[in-house]
N, C-alpha and C. Protein backbone atom coordinates (compact mmCIF):
# COMPACT_ATOMS: atom_id res chain seq x y z
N UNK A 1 164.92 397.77 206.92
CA UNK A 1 164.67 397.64 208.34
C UNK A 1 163.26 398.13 208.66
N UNK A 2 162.59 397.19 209.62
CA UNK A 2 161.28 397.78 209.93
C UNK A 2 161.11 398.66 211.21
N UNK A 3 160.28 399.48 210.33
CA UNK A 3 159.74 400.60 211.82
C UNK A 3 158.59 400.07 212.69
N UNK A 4 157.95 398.88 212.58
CA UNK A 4 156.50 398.30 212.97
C UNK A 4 156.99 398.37 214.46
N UNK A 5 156.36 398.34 215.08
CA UNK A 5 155.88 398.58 216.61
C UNK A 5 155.48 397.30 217.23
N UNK A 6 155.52 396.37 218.24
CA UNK A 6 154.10 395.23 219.03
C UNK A 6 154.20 395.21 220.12
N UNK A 7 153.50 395.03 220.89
CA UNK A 7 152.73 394.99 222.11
C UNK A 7 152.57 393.45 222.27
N UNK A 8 153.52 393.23 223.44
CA UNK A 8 152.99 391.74 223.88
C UNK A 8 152.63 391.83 225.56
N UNK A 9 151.18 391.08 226.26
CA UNK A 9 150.90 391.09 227.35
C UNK A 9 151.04 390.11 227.70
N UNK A 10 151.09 389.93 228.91
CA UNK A 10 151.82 388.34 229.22
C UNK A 10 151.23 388.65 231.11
N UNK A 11 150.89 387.46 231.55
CA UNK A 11 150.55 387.32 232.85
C UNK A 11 151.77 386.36 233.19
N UNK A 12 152.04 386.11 234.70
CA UNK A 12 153.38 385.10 235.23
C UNK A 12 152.95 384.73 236.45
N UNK A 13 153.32 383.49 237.33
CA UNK A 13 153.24 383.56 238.48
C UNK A 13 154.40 384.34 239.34
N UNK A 14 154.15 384.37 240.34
CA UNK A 14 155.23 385.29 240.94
C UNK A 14 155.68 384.14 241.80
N UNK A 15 157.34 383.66 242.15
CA UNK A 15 158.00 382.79 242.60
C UNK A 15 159.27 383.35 243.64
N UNK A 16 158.90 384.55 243.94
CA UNK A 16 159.50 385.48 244.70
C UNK A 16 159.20 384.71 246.32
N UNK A 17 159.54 384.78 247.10
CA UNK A 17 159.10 384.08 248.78
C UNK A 17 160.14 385.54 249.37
N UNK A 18 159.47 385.53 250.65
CA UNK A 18 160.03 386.26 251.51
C UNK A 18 158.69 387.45 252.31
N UNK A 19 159.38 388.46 253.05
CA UNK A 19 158.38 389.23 253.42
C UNK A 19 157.94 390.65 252.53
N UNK A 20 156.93 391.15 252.49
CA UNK A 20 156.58 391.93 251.79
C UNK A 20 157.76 392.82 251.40
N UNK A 21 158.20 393.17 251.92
CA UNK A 21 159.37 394.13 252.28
C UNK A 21 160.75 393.55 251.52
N UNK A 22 160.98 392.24 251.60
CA UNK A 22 161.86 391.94 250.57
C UNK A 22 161.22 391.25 249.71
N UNK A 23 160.19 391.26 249.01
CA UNK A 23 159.47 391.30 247.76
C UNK A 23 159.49 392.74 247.18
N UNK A 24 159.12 393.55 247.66
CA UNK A 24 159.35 394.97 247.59
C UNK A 24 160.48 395.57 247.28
N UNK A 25 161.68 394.33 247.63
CA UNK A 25 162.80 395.40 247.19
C UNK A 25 163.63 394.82 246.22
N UNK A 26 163.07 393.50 245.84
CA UNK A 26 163.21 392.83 244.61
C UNK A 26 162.17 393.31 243.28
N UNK A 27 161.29 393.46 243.38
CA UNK A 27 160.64 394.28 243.03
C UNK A 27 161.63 395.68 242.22
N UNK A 28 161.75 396.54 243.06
CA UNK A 28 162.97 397.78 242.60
C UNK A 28 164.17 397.36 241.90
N UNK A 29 164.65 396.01 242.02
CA UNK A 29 166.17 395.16 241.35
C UNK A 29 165.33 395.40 240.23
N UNK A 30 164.20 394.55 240.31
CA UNK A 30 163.73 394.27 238.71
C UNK A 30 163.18 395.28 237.99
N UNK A 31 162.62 396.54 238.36
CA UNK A 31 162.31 397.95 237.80
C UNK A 31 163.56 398.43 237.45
N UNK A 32 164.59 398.36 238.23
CA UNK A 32 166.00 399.38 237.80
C UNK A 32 166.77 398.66 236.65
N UNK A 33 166.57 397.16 236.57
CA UNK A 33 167.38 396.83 235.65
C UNK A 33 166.52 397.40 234.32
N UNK A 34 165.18 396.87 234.47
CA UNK A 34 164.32 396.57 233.19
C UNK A 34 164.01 398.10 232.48
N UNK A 35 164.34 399.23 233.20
CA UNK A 35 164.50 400.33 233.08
C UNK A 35 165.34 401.19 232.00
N UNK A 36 166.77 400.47 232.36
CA UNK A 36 167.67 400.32 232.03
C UNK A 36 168.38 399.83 230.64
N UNK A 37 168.05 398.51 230.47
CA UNK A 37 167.84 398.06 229.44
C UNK A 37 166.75 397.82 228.33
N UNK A 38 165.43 398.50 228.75
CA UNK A 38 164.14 398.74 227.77
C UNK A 38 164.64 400.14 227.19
N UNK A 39 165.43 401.17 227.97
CA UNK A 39 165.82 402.46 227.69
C UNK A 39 166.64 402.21 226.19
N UNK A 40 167.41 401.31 226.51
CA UNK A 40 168.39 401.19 225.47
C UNK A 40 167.84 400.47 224.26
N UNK A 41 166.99 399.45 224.08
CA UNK A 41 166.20 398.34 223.52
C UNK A 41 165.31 399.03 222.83
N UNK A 42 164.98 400.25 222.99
CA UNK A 42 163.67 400.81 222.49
C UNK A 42 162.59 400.35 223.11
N UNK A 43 162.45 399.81 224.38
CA UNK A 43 161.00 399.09 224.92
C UNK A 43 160.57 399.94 225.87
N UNK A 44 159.44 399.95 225.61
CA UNK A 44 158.23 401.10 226.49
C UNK A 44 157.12 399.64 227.11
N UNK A 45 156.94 400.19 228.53
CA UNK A 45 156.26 399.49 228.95
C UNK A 45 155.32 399.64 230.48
N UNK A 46 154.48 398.94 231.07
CA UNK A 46 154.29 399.25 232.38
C UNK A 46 154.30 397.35 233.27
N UNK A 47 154.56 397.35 234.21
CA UNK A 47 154.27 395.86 235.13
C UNK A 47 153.62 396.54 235.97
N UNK A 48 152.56 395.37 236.30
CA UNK A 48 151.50 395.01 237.85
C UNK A 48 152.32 394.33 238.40
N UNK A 49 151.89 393.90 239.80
CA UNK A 49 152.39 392.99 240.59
C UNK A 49 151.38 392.79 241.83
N UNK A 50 150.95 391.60 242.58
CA UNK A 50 150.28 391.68 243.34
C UNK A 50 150.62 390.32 244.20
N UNK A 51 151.47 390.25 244.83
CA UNK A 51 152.23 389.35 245.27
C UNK A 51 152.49 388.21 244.80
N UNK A 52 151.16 387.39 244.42
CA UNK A 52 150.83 385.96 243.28
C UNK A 52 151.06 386.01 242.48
N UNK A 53 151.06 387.10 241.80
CA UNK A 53 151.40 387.17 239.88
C UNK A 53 151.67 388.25 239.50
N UNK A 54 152.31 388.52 238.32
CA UNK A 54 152.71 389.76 237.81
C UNK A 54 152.05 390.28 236.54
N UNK A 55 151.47 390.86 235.62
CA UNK A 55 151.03 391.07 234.64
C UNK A 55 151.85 392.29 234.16
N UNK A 56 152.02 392.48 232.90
CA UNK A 56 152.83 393.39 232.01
C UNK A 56 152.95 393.84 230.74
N UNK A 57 152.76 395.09 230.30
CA UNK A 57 152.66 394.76 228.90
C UNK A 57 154.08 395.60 228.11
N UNK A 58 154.27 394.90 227.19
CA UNK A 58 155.91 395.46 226.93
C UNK A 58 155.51 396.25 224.96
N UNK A 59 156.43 396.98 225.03
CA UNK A 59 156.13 397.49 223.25
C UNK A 59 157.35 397.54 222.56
N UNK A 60 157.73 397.29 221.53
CA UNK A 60 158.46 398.06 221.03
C UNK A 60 158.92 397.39 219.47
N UNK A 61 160.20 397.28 219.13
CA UNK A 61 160.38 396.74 217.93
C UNK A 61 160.67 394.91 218.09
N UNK A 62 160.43 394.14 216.96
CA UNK A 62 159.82 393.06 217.17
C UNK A 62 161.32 392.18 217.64
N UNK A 63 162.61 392.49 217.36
CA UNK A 63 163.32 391.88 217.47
C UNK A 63 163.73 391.76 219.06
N UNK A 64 164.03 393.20 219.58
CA UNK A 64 164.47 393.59 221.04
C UNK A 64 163.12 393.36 222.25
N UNK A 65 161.94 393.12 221.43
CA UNK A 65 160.75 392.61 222.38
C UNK A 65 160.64 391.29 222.64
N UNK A 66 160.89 390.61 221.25
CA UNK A 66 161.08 389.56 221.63
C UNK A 66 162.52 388.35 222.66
N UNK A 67 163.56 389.46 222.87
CA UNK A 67 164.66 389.11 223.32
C UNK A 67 164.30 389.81 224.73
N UNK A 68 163.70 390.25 225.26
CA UNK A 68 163.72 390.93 226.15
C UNK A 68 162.77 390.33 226.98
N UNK A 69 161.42 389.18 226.21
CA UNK A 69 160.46 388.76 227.07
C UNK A 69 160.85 387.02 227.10
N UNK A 70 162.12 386.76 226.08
CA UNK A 70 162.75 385.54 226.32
C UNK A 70 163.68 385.67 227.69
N UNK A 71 164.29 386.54 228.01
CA UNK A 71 164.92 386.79 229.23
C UNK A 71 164.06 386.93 230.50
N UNK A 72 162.50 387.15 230.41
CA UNK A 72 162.00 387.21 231.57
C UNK A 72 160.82 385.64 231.45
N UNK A 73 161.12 384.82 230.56
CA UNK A 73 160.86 383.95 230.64
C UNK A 73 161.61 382.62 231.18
N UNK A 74 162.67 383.11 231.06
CA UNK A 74 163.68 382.46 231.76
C UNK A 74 164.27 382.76 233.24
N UNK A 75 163.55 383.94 233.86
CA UNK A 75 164.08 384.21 234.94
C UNK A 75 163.21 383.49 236.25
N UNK A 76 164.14 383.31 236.75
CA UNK A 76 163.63 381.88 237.84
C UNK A 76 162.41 382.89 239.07
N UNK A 77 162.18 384.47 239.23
CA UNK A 77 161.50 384.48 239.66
C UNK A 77 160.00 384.61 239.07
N UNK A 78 159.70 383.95 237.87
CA UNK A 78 158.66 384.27 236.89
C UNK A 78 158.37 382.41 236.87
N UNK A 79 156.87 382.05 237.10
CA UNK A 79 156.53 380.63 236.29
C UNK A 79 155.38 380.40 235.61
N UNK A 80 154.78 379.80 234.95
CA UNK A 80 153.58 379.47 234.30
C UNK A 80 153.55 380.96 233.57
N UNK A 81 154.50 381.21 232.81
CA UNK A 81 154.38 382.35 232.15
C UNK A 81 153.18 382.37 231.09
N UNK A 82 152.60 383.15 230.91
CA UNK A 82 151.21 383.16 229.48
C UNK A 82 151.35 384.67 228.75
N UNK A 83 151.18 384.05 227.70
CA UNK A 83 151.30 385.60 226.44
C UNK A 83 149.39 385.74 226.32
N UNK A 84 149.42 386.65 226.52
CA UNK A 84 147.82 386.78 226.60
C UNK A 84 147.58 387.13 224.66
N UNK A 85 148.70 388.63 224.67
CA UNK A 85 148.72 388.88 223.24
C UNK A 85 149.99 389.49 222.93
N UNK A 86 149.64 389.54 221.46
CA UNK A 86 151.10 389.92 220.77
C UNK A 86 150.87 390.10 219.75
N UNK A 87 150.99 391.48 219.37
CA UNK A 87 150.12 392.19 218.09
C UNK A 87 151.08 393.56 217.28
N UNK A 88 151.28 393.94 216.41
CA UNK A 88 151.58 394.91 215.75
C UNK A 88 150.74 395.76 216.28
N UNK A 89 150.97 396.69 216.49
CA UNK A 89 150.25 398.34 216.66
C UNK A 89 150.84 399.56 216.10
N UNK A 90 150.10 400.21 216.45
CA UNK A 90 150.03 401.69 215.19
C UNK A 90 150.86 402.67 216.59
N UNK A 91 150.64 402.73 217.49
CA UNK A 91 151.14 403.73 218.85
C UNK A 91 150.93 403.07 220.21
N UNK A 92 152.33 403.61 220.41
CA UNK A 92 152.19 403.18 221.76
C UNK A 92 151.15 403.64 223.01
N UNK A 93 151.31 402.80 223.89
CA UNK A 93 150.15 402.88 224.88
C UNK A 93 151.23 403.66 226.33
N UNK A 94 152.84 402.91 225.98
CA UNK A 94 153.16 403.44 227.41
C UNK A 94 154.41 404.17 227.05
N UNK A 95 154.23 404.99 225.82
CA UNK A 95 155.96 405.94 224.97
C UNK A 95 156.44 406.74 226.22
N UNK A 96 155.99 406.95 227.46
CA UNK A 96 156.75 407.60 228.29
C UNK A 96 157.46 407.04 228.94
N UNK A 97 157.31 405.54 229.11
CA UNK A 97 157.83 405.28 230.48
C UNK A 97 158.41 403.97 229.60
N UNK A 98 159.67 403.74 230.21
CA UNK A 98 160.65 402.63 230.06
C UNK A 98 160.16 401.13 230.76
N UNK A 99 159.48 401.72 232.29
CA UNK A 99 159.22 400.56 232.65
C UNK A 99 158.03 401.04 233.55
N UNK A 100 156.92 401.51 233.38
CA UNK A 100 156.39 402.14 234.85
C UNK A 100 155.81 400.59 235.52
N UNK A 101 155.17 401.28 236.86
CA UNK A 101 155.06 400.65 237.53
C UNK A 101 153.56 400.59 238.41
N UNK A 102 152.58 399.85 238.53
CA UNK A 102 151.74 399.85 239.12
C UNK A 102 151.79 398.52 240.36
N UNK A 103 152.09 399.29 241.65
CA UNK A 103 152.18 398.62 242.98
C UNK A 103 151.50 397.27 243.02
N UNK A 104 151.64 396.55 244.01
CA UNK A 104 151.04 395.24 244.10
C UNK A 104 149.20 395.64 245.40
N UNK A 105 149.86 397.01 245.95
CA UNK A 105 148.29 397.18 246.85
C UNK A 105 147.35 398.11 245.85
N UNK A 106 147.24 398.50 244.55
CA UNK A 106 146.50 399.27 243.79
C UNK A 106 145.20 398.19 244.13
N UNK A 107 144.29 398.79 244.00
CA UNK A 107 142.46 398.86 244.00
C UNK A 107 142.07 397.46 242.68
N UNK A 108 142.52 398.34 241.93
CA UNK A 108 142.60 397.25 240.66
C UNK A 108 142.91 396.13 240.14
N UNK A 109 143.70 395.52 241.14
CA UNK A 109 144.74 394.40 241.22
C UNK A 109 143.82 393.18 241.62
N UNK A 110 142.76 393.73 242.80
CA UNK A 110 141.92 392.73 243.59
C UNK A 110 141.71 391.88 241.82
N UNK A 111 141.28 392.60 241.07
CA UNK A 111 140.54 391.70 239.87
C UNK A 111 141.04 390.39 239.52
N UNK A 112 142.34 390.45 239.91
CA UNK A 112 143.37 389.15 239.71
C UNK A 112 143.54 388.14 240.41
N UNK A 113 143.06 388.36 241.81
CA UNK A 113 143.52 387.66 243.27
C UNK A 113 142.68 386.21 242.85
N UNK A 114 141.73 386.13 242.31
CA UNK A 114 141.35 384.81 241.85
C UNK A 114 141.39 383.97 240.42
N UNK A 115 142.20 384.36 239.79
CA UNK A 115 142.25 383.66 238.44
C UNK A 115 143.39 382.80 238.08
N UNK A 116 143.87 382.27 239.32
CA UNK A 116 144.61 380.96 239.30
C UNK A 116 143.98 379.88 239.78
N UNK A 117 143.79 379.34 238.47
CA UNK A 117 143.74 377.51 239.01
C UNK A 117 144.66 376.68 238.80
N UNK A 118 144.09 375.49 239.20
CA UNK A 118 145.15 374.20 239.63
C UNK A 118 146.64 374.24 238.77
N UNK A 119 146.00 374.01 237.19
CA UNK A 119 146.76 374.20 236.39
C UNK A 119 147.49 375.23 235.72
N UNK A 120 147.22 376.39 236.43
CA UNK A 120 147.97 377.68 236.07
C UNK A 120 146.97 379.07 235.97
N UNK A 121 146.78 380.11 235.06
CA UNK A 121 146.26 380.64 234.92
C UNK A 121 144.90 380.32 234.34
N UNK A 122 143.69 380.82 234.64
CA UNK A 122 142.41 380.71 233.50
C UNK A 122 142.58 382.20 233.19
N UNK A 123 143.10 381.84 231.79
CA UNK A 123 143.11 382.93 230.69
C UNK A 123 141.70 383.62 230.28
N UNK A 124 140.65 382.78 230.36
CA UNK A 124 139.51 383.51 229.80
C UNK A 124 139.07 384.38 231.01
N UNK A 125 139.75 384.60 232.12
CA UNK A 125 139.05 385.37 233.06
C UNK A 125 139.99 387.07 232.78
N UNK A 126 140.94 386.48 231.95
CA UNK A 126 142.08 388.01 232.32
C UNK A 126 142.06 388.62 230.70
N UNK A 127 141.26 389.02 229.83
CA UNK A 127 141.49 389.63 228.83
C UNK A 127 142.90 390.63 228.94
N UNK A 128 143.29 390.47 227.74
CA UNK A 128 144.72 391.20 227.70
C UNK A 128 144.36 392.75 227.57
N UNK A 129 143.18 393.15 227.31
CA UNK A 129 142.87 394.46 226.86
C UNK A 129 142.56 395.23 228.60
N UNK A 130 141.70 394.58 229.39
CA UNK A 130 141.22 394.53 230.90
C UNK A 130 143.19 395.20 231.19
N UNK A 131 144.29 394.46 231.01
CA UNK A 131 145.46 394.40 231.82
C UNK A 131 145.77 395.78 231.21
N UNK A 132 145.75 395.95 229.76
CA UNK A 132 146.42 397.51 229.04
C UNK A 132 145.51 398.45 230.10
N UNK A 133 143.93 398.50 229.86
CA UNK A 133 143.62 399.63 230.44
C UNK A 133 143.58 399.64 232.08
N UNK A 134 143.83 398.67 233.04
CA UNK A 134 144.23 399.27 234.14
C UNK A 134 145.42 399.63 233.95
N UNK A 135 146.66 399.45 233.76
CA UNK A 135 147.87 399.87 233.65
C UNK A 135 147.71 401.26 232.90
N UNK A 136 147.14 401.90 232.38
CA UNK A 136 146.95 402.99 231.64
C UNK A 136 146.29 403.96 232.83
N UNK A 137 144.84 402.98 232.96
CA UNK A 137 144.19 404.15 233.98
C UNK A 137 145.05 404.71 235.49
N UNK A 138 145.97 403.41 236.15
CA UNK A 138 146.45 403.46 236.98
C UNK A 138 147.73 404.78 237.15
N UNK A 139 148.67 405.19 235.55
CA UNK A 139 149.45 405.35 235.37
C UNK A 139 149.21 407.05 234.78
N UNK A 140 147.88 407.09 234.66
CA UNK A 140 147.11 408.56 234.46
C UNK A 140 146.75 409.36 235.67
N UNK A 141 146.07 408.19 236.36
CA UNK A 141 145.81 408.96 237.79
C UNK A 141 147.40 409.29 238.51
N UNK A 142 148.41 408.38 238.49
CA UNK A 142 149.43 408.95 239.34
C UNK A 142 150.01 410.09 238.82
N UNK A 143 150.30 410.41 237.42
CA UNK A 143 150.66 411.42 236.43
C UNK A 143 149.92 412.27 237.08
N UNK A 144 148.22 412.72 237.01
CA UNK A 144 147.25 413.66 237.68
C UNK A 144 147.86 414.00 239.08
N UNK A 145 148.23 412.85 239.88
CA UNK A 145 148.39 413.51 241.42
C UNK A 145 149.55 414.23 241.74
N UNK A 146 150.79 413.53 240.37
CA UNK A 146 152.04 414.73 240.46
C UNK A 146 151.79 416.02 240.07
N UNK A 147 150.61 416.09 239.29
CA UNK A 147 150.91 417.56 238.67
C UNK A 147 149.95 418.48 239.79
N UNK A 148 148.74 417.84 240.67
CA UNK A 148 147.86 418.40 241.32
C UNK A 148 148.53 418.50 243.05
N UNK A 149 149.79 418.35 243.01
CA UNK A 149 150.73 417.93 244.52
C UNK A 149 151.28 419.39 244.72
């Protein structure tokens, strides 16, 4: 049995409709489940969201990662799904958190608001590495403001 580790990033459109507020609380359905079952799965991970699209990067062992991003490829509020990457790694990027979460109004997000065209995403505008380190930086600073509160 293998111990290898991967990291797959993946951008989606977001197919959610409604008002912020019940985007927001679909939003929490999909954190509590994915929580839930990454806990159990061995998957460590963080999601963006910024009303248009979602970006995410998931880790863990290759079998339960890959069953876990076939299920959100199939879920009807996800479309024009794209794997940016999908790589073996040596350590994780997000071993604390099951599913964290970086809001859809973060600072950082603006970077995204234009990289849909006609035909779906332009991939060469969203490096998969750009998506790890905001989700990292985003997920350091909130860590900092709990401990400085």
């Amino acid at each position: 049995m293998s111990n290898a580790i991967y990291r797959l990033i993946y951008i989606s459109n977001n197919c959610m409709e409604g008002s912020n507020a019940e985007m927001q609380n679909e939003i929490q359905c999909i954190l509590e489940f994915a929580r839930k079952a990454n806990s159990a799965a061995g998957i460590s991970g963080a999601l963006m969201f910024n009303n248009g699209c979602f970006a995410q990067v998931l880790e863990g062992p290759q079998g339960p990662l890959e069953e876990t991003f076939e299920r959100i490829q199939c879920d009807m509020r996800h479309d024009s799904v794209v794997v940016l990457s999908y790589e073996e790694i040596a350590d994780r990027g997000f071993d604390n958190w099951s599913m964290a979460y970086v809001g859809y109004n973060a600072d950082s997000l603006r970077e995204f608001e234009n990289i849909k065209t006609e035909s779906g995403f332009d991939t060469d505008a969203i490096p998969a590495e750009r998506i790890f380190e905001i989700l990292q930086e985003h997920l350091i600073d909130a860590e900092n403001d709990k401990l400085a509160a």
